[in-house]
Protein backbone atom coordinates (compact mmCIF):
# COMPACT_ATOMS: atom_id res chain seq x y z
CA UNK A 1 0.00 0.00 0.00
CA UNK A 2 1.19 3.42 -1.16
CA UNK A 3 1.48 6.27 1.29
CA UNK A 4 -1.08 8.21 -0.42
CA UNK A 5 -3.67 5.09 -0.06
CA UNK A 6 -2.43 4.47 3.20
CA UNK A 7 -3.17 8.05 4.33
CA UNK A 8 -6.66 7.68 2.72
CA UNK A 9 -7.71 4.87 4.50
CA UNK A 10 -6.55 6.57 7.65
CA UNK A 11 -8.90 9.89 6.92
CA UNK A 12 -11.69 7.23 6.19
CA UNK A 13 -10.92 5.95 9.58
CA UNK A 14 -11.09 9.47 11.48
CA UNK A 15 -14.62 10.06 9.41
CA UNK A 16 -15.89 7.06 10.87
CA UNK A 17 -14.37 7.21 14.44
CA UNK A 18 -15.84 10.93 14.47
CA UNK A 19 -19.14 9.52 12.82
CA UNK A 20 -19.67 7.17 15.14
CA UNK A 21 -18.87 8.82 18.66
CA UNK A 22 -20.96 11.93 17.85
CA UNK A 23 -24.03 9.74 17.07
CA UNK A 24 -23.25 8.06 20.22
CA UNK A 25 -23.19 11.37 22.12
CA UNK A 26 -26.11 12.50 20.01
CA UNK A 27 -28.30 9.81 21.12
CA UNK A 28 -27.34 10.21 24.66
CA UNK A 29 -28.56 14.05 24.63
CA UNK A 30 -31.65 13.12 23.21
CA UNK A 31 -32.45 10.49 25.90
CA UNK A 32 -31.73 13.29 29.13
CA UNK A 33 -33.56 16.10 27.03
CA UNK A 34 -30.88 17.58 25.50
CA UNK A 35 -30.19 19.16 22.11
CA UNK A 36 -28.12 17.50 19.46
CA UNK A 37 -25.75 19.54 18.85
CA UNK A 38 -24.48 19.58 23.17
CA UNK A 39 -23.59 15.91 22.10
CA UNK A 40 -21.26 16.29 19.40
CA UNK A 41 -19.66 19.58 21.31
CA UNK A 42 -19.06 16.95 24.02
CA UNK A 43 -17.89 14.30 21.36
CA UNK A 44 -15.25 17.18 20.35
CA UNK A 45 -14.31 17.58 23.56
CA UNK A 46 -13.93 13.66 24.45
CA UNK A 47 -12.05 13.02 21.28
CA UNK A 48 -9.29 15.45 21.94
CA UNK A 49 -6.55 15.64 24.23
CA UNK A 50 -8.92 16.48 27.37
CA UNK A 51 -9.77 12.83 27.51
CA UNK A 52 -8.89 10.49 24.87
CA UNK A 53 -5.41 12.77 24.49
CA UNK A 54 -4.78 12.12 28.58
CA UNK A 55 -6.12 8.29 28.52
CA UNK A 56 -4.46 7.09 26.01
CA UNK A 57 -1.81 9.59 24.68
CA UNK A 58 -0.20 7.04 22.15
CA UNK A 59 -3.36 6.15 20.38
CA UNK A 60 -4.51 9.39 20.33
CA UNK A 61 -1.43 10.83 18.43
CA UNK A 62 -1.55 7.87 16.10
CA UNK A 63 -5.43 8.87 15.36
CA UNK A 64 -4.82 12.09 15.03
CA UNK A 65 -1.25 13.47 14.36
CA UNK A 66 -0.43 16.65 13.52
CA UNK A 67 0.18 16.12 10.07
CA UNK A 68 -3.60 14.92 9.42
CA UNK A 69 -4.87 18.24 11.38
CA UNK A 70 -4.84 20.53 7.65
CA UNK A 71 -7.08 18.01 6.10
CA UNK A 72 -9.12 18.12 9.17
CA UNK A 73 -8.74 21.69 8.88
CA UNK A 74 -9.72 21.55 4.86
CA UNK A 75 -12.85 19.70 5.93
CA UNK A 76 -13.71 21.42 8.60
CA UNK A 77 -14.53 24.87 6.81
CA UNK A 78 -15.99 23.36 3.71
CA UNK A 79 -18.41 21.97 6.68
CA UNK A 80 -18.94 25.35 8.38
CA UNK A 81 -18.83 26.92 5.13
CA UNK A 82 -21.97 25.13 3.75
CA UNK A 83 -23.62 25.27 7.24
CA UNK A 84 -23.32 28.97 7.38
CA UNK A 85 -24.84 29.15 3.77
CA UNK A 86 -27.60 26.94 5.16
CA UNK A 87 -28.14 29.15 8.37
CA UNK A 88 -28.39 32.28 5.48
CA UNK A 89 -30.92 30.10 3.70
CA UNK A 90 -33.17 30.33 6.91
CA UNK A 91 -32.54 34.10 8.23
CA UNK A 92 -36.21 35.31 8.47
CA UNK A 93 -35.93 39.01 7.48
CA UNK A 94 -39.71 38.66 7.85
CA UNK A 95 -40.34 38.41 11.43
CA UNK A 96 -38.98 42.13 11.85
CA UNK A 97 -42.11 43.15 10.64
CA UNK A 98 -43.81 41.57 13.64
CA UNK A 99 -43.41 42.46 17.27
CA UNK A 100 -40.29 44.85 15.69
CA UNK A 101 -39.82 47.00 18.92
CA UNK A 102 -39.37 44.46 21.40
CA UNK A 103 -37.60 42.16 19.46
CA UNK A 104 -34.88 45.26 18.63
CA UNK A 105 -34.84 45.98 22.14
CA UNK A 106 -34.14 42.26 23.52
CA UNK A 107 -31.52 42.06 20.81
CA UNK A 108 -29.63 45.46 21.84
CA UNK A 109 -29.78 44.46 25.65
CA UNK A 110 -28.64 40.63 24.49
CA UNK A 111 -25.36 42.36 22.79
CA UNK A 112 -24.70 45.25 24.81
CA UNK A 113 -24.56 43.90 28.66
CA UNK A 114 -22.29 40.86 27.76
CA UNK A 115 -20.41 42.60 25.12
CA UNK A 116 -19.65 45.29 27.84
CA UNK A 117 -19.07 42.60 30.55
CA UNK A 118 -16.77 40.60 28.49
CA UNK A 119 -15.04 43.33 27.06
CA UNK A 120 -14.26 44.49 30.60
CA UNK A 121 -12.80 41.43 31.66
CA UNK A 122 -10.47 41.05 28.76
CA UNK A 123 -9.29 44.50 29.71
CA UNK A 124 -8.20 42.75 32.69
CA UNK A 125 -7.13 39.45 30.98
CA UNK A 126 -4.90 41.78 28.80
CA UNK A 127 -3.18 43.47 31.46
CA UNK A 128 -3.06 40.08 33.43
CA UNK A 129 -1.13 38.31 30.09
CA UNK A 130 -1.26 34.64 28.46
CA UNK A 131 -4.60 35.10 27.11
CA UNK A 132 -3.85 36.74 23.53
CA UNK A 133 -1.55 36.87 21.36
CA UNK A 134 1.69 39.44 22.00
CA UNK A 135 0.26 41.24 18.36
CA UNK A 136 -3.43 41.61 19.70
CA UNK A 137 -3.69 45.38 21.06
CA UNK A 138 -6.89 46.16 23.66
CA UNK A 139 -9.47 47.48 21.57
CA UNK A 140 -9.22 44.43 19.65
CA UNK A 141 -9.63 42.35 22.49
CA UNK A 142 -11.87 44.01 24.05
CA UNK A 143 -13.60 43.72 20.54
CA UNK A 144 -13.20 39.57 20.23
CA UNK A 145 -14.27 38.70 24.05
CA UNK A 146 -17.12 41.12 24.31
CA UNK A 147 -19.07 39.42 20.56
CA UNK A 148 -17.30 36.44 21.86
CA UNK A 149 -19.47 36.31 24.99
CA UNK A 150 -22.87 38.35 22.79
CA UNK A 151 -23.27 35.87 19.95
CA UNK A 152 -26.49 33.37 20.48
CA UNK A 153 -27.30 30.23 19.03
CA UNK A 154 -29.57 31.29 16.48
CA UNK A 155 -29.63 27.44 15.01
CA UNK A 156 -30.57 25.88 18.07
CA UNK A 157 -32.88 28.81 19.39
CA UNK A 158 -34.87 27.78 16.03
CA UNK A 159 -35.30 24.16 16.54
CA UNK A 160 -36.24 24.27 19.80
CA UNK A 161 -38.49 27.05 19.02
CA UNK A 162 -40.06 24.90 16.17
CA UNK A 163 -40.28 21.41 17.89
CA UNK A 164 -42.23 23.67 20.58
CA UNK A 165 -44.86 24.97 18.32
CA UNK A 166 -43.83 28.40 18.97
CA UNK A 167 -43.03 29.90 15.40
CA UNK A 168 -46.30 32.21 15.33
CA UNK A 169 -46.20 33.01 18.99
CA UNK A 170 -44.94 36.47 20.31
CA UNK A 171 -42.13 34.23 21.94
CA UNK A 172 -40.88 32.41 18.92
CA UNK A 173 -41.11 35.82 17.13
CA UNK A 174 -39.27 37.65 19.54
CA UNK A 175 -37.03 35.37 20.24
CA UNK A 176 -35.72 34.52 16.51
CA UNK A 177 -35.88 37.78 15.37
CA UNK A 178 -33.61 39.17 18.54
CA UNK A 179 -31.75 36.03 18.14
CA UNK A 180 -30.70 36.64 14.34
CA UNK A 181 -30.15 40.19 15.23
CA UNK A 182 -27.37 39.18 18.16
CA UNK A 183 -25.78 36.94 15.61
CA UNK A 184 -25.51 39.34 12.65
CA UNK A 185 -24.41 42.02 14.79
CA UNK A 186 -21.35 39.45 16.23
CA UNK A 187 -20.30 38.74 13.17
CA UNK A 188 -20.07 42.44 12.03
CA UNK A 189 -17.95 43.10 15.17
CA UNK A 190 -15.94 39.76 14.28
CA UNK A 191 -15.23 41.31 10.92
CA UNK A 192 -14.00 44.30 12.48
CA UNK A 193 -11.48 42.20 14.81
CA UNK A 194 -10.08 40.29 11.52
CA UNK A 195 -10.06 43.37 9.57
CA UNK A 196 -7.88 44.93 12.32
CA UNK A 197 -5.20 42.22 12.75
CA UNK A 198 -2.97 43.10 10.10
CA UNK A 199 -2.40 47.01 11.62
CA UNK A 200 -2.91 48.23 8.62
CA UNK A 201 -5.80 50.52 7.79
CA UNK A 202 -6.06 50.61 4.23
CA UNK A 203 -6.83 46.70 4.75
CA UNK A 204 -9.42 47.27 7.02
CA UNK A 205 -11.05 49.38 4.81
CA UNK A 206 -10.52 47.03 2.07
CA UNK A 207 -12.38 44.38 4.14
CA UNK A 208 -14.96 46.54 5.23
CA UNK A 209 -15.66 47.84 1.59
CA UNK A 210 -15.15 44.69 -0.20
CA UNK A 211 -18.01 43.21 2.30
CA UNK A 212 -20.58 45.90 1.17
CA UNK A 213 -19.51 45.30 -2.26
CA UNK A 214 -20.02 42.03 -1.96
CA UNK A 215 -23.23 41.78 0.13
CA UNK A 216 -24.53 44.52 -2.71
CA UNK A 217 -23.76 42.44 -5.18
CA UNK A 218 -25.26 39.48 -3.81
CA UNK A 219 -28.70 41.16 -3.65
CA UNK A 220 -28.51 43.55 -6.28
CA UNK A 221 -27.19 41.13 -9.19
CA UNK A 222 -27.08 37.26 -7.70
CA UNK A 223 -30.24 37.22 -6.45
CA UNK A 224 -32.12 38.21 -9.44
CA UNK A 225 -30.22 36.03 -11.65
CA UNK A 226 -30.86 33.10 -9.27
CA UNK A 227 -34.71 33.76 -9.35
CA UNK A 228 -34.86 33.37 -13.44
CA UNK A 229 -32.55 30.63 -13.18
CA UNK A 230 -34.18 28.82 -11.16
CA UNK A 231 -37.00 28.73 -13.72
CA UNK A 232 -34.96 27.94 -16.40
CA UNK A 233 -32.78 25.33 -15.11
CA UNK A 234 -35.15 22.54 -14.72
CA UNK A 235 -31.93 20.04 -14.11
CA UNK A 236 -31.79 20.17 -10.38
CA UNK A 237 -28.21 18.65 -10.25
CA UNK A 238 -27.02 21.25 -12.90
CA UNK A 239 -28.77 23.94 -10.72
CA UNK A 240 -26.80 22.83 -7.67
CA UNK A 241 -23.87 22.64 -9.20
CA UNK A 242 -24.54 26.69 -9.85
CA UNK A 243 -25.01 27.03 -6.14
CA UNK A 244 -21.77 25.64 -4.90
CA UNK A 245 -19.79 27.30 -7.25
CA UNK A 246 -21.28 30.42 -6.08
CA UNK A 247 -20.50 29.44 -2.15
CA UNK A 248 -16.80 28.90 -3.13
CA UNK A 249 -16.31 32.13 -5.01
CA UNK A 250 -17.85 33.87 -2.13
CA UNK A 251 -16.02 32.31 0.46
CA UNK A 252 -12.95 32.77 -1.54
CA UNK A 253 -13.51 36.39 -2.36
CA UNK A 254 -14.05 37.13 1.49
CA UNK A 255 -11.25 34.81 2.98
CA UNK A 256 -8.80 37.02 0.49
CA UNK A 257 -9.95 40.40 1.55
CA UNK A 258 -9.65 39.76 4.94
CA UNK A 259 -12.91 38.51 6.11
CA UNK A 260 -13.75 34.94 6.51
CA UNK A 261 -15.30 32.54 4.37
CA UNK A 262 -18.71 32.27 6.03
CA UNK A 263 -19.16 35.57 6.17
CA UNK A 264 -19.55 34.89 2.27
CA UNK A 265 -21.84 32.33 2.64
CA UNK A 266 -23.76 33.54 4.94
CA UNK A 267 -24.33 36.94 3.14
CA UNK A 268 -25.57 34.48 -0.34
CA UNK A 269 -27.25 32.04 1.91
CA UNK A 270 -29.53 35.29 3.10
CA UNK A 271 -29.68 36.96 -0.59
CA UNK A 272 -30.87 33.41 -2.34
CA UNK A 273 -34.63 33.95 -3.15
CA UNK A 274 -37.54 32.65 -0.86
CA UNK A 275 -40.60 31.57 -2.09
CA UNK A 276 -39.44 27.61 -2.25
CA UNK A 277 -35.87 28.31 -3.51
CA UNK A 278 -33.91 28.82 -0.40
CA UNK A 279 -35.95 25.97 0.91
CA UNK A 280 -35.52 23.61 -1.73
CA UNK A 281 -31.55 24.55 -1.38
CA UNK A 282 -31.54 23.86 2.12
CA UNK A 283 -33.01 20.41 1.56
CA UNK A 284 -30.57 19.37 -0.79
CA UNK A 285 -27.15 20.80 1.17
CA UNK A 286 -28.28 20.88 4.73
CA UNK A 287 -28.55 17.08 5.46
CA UNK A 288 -24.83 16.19 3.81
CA UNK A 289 -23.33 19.10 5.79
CA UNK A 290 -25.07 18.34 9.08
CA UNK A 291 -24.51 14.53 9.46
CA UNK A 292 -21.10 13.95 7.89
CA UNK A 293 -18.92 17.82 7.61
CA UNK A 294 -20.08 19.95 10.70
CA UNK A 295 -19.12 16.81 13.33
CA UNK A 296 -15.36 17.11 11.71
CA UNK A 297 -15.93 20.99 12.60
CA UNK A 298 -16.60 19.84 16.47
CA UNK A 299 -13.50 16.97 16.51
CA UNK A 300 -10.97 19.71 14.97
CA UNK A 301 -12.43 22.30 17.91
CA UNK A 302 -12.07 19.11 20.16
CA UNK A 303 -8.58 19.03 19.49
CA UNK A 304 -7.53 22.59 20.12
CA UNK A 305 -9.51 22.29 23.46
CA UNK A 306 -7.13 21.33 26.35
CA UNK A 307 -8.85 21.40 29.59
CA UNK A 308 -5.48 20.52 31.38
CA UNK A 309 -4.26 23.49 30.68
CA UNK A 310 -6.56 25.26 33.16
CA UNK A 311 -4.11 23.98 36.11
CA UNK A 312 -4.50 26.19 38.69
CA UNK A 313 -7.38 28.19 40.57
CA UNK A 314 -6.38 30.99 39.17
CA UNK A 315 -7.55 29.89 35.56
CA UNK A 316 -10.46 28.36 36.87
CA UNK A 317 -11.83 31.09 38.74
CA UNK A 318 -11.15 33.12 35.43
CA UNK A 319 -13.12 30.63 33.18
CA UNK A 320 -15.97 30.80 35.84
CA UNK A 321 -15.86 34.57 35.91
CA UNK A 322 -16.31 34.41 32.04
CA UNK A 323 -18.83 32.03 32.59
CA UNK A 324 -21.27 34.19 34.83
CA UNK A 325 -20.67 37.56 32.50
CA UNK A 326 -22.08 35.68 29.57
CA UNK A 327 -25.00 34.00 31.51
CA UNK A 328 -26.01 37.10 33.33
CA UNK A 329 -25.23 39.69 30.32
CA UNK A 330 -27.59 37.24 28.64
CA UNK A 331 -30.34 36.01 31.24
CA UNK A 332 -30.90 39.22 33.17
CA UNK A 333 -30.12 42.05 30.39
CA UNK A 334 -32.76 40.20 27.68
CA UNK A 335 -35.04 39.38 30.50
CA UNK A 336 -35.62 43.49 31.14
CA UNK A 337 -35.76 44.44 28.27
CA UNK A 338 -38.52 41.97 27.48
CA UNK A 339 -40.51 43.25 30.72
CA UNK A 340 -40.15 46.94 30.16
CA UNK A 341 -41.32 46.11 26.67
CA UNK A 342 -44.76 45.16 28.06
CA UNK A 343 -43.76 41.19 27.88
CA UNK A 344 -44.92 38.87 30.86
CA UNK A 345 -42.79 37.47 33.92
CA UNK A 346 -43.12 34.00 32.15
CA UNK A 347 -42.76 34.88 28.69
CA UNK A 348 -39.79 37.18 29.40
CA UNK A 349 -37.97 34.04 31.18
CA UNK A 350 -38.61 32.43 28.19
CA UNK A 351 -37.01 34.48 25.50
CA UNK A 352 -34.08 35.28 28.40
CA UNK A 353 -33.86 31.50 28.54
CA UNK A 354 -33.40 31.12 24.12
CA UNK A 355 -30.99 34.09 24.11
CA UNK A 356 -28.47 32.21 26.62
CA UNK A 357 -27.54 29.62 24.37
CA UNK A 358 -24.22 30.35 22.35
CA UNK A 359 -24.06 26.25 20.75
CA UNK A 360 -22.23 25.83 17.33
CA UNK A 361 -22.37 29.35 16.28
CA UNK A 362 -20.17 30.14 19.77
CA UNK A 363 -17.42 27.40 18.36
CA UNK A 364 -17.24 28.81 14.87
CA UNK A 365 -16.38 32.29 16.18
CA UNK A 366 -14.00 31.43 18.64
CA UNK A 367 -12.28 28.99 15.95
CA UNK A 368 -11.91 32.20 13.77
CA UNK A 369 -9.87 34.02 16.31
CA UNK A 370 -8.13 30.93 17.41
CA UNK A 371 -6.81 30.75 13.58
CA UNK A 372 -6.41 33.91 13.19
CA UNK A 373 -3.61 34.71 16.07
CA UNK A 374 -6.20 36.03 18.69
CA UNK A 375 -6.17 34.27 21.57
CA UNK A 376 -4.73 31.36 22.86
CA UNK A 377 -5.13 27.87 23.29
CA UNK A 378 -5.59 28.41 27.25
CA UNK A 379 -8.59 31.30 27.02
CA UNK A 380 -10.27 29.02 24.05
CA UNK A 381 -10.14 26.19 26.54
CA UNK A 382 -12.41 28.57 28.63
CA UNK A 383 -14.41 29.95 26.12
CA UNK A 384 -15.53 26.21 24.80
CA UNK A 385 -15.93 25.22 28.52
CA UNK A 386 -18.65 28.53 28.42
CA UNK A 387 -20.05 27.38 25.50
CA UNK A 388 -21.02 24.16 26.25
CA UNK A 389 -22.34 25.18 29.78
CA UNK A 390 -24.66 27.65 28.42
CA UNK A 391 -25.64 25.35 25.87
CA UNK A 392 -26.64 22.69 28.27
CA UNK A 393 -28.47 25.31 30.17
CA UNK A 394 -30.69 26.25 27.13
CA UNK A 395 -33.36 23.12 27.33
CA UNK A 396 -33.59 22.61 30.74
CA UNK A 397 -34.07 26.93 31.58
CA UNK A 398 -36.39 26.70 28.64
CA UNK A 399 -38.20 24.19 30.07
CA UNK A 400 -38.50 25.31 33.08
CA UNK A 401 -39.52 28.81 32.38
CA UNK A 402 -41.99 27.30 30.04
CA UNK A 403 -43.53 25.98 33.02
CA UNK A 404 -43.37 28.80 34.94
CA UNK A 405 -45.49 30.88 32.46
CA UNK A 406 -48.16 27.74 32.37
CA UNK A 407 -48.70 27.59 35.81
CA UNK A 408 -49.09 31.51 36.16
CA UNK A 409 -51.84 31.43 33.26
């Protein structure tokens, strides 16, 4: 056997291994109430050096050595790539219209009380040292840890919103549409961060402008082309074949001026036409990118996670401190501004509840600065460790202030 077969049956291996123990974890999370997508953040987690990694150090470098990590890498992004396309396929610009005041103002108090809380404590984490990068300056990571700590999980607010019945409620409404509002508004200060890295300001403006460009020309030319192709093109594999080479030039375009390549598919994901298009899309990408890319995604986060690095009090009392800003900037901050909105005690726990939940999108951002030279390995280790926690908080604190605003009926 060749080294170039022998290193494909080796990837083939990883898929499965990956395949296998996120089903496994998926199917556990179902059975204690849990979402999905906890269960293959956990299978990342298990399947990198913070367990597997410590038990068995030898197989675990044989599974996974270094080497194999930029085709983990490779796979990896096309998986987040298409996922972010997907989650652009299902951005409701429509529920703005309803229930538009509240839903701004649970958004603004979702972003601006963690983004202040976190960017206060990387103020401190700065000045403290061994949490960034030498190269990252204040403002930038004040910039990273505050939409760090703001971003919600806009995927999983949805599904649990829909398995719920709650779509056409006030709730649901509010809740998605401040919920897509946080996300889009963490990305934008993301972009910002990358822009900034390089220190040079005609590149910043060069990312900044060559995202309006290209958002512009995503809904001023793409879209309409899309909506007469689509009419035209009655070969769906042909018309497929359109869309993906549209995601790579996008996510090309954008990873070369400085931004990332899902901000590109995002951006065409929400500028594809509705009316049965971006749904029909969704059905044909979604599924592939869901059950075989996006768990690579989790095992290649899983890998740059190292729990033991958090040795001392010290950086445990500092990942718990992080921990708190994002679940109160979240819980309490969305919670008031549903109730001086005019929103019931019940309800208002409810939406407070949705917002808390940061879940893939949370991993995909902090993966992004991770790459890029942000932060290190040690405050990602705390940042997962937040992610998942607040994830695993969203069913049950949903569920119980679901309850809450039954009973009080």
């Amino acid at each position: 056997m060749n080294q170039a077969t022998s290193g494909a049956a080796h990837f083939f291996l990883q898929i499965a291994i990956i395949l296998i123990v996120c089903a496994l974890m998926r199917f556990c999370m179902r059975r204690i109430g849990q979402a999905p997508v906890v269960g293959e953040m956990i299978a990342g987690v298990m399947l990198g050096p913070s367990l597997f990694g410590a038990l068995a150090p030898g197989m675990a470098a044989w599974m996974y050595p270094k080497d194999c990590r930029p085709i983990l890498y490779a796979v990896a992004s096309l998986g987040l790539t298409l996922y972010m396309f997907v989650i652009g396929l299902e951005f409701r610009t429509d529920l703005f219209r309803r229930n538009l005041r509240t839903a701004a103002a649970v958004s603004a108090a979702g972003i601006i009380a963690p983004f202040l809380l976190g960017g206060g404590l990387a103020v401190w984490l700065c000045k403290t040292g061994g949490y960034f990068q030498q190269s990252v300056s204040l403002p930038m990571a004040f910039l990273f840890v505050g939409a760090a700590l703001s971003i919600t999980a806009f995927p999983m607010l949805a599904r649990i919103i829909v398995e719920h019945g709650l779509s056409d409620t006030m709730v649901g409404t509010i809740a998605l549409a401040a919920g897509s509002l946080d996300d889009v508004t963490a990305w934008m200060l993301l972009s910002v961060v990358l822009g900034c890295i390089s220190g040079n300001p005609l590149l910043v403006a060069a990312a900044l402008g060559g995202g309006v460009l290209y958002t512009a020309l995503c809904f001023l030319v793409v879209k309409p082309i899309l909506a007469r192709l689509h009419v035209s093109l009655k070969n769906e594999a042909e018309f497929l074949s359109l869309i993906m080479i549209l995601i790579a030039v996008g996510a090309w375009f954008t990873d070369t001026i400085g931004l990332y390549s899902v901000f590109g598919a995002f951006i065409l994901g929400m500028a594809v036409p509705r009316g049965g298009l971006a749904e029909k899309i969704a059905s044909l990408v979604g599924p592939l990118t869901s059950a075989v890319l996006l768990p690579v995604f989790f095992i290649y986060s899983g890998l740059n996670t190292r729990i033991g690095l958090l040795n001392s009090g010290t950086l445990w009392i500092v990942c718990g401190l992080l921990t708190l800003a994002a679940i109160a900037g979240k819980l309490f901050a969305c919670y008031g501004a549903a109730r001086f909105s005019g929103v019931s005690h019940g309800d208002s726990l409810t939406i407070a509840s949705l917002m808390n939940a940061r879940g893939l999108m949370e991993l995909i951002l902090l993966n992004i600065g991770f790459q890029a030279g942000l932060i290190t390995q040690t405050l990602f280790t705390m940042l997962v460790l937040m992610a998942v926690i607040t994830t695993l908080m969203a069913a049950p604190g949903f569920n119980a202030a679901k309850r809450f605003s039954a009973s009080s009926c």
